[in-house]
Protein backbone atom coordinates (compact mmCIF):
# COMPACT_ATOMS: atom_id res chain seq x y z
CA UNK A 1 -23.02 -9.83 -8.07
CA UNK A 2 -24.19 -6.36 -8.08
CA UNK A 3 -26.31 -6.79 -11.09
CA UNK A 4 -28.37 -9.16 -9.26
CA UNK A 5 -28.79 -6.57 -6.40
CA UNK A 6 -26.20 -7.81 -3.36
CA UNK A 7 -23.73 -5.36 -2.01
CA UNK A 8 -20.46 -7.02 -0.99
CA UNK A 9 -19.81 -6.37 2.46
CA UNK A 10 -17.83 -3.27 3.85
CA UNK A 11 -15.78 -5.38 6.52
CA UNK A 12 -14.90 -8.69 3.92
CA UNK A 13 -15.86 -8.31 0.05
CA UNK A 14 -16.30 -11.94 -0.17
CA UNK A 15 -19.75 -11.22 1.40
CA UNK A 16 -22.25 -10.40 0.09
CA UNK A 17 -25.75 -9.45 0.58
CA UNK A 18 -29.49 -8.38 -0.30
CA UNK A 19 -32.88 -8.10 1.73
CA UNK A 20 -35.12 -10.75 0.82
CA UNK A 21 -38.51 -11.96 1.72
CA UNK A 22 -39.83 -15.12 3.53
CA UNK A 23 -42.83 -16.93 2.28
CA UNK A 24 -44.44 -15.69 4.99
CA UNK A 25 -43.42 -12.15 4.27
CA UNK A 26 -41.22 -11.58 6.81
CA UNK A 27 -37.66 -9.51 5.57
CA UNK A 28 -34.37 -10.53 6.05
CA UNK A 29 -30.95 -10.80 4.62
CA UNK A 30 -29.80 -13.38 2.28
CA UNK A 31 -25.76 -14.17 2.25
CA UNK A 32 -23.40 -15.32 -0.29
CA UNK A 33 -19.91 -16.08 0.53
CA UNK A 34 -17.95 -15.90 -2.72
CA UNK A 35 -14.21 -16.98 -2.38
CA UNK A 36 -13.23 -17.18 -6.20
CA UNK A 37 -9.40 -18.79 -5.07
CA UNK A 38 -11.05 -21.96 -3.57
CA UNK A 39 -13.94 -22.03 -5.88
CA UNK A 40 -15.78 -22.27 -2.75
CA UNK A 41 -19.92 -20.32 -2.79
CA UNK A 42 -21.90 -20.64 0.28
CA UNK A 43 -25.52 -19.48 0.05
CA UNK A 44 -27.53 -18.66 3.35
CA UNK A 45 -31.03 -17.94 2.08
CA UNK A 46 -34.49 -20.06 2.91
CA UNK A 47 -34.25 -20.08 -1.04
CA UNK A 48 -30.22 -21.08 -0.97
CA UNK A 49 -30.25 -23.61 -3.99
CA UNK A 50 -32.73 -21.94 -6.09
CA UNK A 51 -30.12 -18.47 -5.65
CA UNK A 52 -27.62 -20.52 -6.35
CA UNK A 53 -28.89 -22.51 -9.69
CA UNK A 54 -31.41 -19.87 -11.22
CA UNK A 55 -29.14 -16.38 -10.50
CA UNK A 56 -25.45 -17.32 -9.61
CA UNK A 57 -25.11 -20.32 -11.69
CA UNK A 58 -26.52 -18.22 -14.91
CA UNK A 59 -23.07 -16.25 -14.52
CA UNK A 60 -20.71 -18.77 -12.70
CA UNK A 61 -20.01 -22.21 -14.18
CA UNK A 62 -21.39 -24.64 -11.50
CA UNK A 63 -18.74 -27.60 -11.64
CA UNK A 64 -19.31 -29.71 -8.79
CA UNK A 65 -22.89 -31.13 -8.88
CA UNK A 66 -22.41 -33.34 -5.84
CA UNK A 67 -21.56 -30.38 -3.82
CA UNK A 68 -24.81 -28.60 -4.32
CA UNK A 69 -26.69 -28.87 -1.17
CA UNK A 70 -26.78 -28.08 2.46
CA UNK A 71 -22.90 -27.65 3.81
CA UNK A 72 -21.17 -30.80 5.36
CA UNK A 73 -18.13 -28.98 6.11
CA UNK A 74 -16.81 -25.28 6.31
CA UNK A 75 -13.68 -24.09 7.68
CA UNK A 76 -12.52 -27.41 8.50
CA UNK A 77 -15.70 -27.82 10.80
CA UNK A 78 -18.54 -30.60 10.41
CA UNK A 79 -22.04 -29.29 10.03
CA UNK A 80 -24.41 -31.59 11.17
């Protein structure tokens, strides 16, 4: 993850982070939560899929297609 410029998180390593840019050129931080065990990635970035399929997935083997998109559940919660 470091090669494509986020820092993992002092408090939990399984964040990590990087400034980014809004289109409308506002800064802010995009997130990636990276828990290996559960093969479990969670992108929060107004770019999330594109991080995802263009940068992570060149590196990380991106099994589940249908689970590609905006979350439906985490930690046992329903997003709606």
């Amino acid at each position: 993850m470091n090669h494509l410029h986020f820092l993992s998180c002092k408090a939990d390593p399984d964040v990590w982070m990087r400034k980014a840019a809004k289109g409308d050129g506002s800064e802010y931080w995009e997130y990636v939560l990276l828990y290996t065990n559960d093969a479990l990635v969670l992108v929060v970035s107004e770019h999330g899929e594109q991080v995802l399929r263009q940068e992570i997935g060149k590196y990380f083997e991106l099994v589940k297609e249908e689970s590609i998109g905006p979350p439906q559940l985490y930690l046992s919660g329903r997003m709606h």
